[in-house]
Protein backbone atom coordinates (compact mmCIF):
# COMPACT_ATOMS: atom_id res chain seq x y z
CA UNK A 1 -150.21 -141.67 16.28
CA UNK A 2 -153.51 -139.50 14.63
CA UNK A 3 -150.56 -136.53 14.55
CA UNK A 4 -148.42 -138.05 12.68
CA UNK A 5 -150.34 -139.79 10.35
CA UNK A 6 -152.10 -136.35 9.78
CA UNK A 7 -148.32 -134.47 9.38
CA UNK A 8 -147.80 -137.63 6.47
CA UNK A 9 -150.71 -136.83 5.03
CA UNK A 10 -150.04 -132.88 4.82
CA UNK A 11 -146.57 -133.22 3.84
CA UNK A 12 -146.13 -135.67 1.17
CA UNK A 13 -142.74 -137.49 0.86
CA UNK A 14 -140.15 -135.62 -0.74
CA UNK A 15 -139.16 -137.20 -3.91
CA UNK A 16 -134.84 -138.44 -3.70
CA UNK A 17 -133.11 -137.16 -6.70
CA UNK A 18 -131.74 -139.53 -8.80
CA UNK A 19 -128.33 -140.02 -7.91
CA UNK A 20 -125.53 -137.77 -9.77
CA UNK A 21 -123.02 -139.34 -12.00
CA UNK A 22 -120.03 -136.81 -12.60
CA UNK A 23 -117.78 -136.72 -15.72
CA UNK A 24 -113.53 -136.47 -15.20
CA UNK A 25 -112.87 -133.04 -13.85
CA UNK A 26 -111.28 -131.03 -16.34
CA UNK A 27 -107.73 -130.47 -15.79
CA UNK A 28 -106.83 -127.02 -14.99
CA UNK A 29 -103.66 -124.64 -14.56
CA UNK A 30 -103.70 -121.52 -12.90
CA UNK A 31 -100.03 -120.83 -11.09
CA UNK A 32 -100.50 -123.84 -9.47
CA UNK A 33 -99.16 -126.40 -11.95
CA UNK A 34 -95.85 -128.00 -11.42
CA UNK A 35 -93.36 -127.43 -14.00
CA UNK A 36 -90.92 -129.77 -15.44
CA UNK A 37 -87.95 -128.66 -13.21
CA UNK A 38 -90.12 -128.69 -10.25
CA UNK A 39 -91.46 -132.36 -11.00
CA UNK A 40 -87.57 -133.46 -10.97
CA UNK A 41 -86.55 -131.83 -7.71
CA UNK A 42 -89.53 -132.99 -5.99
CA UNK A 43 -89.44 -136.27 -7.04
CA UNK A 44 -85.80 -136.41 -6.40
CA UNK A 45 -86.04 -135.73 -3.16
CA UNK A 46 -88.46 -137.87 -2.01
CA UNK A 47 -87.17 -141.33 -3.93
CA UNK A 48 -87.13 -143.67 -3.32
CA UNK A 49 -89.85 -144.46 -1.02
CA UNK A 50 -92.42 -141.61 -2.72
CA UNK A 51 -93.59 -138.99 -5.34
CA UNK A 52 -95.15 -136.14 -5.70
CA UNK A 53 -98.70 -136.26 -6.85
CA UNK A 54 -99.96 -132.84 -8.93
CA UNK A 55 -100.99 -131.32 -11.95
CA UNK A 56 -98.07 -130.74 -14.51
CA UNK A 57 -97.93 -128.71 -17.53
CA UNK A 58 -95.02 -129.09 -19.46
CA UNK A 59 -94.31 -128.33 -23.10
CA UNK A 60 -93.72 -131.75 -25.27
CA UNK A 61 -90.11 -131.42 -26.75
CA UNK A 62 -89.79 -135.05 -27.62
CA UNK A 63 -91.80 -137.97 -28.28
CA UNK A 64 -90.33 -141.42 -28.47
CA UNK A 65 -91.89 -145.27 -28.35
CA UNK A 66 -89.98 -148.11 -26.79
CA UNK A 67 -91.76 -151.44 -26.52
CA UNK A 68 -95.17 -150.27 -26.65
CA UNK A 69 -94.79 -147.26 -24.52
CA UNK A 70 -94.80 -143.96 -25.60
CA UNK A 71 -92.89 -141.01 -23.85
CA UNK A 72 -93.54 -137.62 -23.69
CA UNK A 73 -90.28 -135.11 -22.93
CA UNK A 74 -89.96 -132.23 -21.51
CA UNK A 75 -86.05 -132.10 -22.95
CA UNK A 76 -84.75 -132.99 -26.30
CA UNK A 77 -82.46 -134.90 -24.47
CA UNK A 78 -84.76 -137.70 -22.49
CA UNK A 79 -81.33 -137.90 -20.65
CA UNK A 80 -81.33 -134.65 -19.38
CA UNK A 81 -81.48 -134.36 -15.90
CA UNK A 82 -84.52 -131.67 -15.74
CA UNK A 83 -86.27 -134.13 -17.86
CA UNK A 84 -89.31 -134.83 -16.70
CA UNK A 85 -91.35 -137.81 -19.25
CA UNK A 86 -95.04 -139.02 -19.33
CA UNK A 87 -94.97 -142.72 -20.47
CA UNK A 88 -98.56 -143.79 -22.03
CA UNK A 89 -99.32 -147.11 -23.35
CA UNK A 90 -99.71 -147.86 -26.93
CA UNK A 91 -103.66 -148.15 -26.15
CA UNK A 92 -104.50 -144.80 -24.69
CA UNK A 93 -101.93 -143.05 -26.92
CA UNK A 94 -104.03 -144.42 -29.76
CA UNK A 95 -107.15 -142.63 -28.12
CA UNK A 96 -104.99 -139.37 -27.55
CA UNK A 97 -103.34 -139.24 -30.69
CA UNK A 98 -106.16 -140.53 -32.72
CA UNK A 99 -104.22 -142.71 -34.70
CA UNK A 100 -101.55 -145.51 -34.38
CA UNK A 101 -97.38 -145.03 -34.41
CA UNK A 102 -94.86 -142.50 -33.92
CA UNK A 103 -95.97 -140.36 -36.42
CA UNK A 104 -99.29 -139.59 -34.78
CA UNK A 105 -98.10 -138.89 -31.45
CA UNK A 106 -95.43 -136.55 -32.78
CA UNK A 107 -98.27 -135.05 -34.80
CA UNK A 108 -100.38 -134.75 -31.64
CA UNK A 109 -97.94 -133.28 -29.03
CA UNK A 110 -94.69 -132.57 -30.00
CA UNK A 111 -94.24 -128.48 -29.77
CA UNK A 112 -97.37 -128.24 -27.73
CA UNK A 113 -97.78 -127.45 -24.03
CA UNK A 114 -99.72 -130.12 -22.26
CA UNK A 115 -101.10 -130.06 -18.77
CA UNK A 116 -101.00 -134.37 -16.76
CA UNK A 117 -102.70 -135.24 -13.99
CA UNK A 118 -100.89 -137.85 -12.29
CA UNK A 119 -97.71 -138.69 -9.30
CA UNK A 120 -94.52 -137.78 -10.47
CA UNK A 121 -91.80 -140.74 -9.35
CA UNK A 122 -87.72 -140.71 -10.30
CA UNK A 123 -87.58 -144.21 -12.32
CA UNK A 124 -83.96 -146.21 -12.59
CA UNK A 125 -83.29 -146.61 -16.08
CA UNK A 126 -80.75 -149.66 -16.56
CA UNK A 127 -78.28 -150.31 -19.63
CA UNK A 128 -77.47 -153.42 -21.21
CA UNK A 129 -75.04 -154.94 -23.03
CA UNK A 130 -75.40 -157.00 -26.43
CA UNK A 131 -77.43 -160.18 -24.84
CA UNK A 132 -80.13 -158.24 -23.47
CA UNK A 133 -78.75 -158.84 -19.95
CA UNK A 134 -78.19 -155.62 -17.64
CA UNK A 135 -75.11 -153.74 -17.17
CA UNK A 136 -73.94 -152.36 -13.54
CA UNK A 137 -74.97 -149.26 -15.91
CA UNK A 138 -77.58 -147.14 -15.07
CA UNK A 139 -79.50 -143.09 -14.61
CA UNK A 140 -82.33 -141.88 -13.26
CA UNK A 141 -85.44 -140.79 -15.24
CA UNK A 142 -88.42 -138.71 -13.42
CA UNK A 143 -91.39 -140.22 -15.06
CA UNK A 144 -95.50 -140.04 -15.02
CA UNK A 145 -96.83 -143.19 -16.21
CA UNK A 146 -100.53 -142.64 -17.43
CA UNK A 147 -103.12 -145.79 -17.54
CA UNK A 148 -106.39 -143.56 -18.97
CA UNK A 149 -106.48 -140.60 -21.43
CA UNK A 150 -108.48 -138.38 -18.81
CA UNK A 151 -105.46 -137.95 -16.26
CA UNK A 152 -104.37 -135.97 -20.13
CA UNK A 153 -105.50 -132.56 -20.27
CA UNK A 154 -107.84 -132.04 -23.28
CA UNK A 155 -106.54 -128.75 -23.39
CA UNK A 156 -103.34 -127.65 -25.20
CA UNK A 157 -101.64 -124.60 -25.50
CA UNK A 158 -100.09 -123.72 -28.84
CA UNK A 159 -98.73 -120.69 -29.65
CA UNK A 160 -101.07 -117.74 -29.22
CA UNK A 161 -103.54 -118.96 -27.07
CA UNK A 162 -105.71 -122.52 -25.70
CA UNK A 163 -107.30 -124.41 -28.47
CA UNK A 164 -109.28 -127.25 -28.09
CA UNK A 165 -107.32 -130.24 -28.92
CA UNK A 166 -109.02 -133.40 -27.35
CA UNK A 167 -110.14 -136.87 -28.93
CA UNK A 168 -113.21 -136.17 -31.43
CA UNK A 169 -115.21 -138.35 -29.13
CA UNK A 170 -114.66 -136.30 -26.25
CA UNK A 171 -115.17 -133.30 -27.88
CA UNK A 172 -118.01 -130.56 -25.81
């Protein structure tokens, strides 16, 4: 008992660190992204029971708004087969775009290359007819729904090199 009191007494308690609290990782590319075409096979493949989960960098071709949601193309055509699409909720779209509509979100990322955290899934897309009711209609979209800015690369690419292009808020 006298030795350990006395190795106590020599060797004070070591003081615990505060506990760590870790921003978002920053989304990165090397030549390990998964490009658009990529995304649509994979995805294709594995429907409909699964996706595949990855970073994607894709440029933004097209930007559209349907009921609230925003989506992101990869085609002009959001019908295009190789098309793969981020949808993003009027709310975080606000955040990323900085602004409200359409207009802003074409501002922000049409023409750019952007880089999406997130799981990659091939979404039926149903028609329908003049009563709102669906038709026996229907395609198949490959989509990336986003619920927070963060799984949103700050980083774009525009011609001639990475810019910083993130909310002012978030900004280093």
């Amino acid at each position: 008992m006298f030795l350990a009191t006395l190795l106590l007494a020599a060797n004070p308690v070591a003081k615990i660190p505060p506990p760590v609290t870790t921003a978002p990782r920053p989304i990165t590319c090397s030549d390990d992204c998964i490009s658009p075409v990529e995304a649509v096979t994979y995805a294709s493949y594995l429907a409909p029971k699964a996706g595949i989960a990855g970073t994607f960098r894709m440029e933004v071709k097209a930007v559209g708004e349907q009921k609230g949601i925003y989506y992101l193309n990869s085609e002009t055509d959001y019908r295009d087969r190789n098309c793969l699409t981020i949808a993003i909720p009027a709310a975080v779209m606000a955040e990323l775009a900085e602004g409200e509509g359409l207009a802003a979100a074409e501002k922000r990322f049409k023409g750019r290359t952007i880089m999406v955290r997130g799981v990659a899934q091939r979404v039926k897309i149903a028609f329908f007819d003049d009563s709102g009711k669906p038709t026996d209609k229907y395609y198949y979209q490959v989509q990336i729904r986003i619920g927070q800015a963060a799984q949103l690369g700050p980083r774009v690419r525009q011609r001639g090199g990475f810019t910083y292009d993130g909310p002012a808020s978030a900004q280093p």
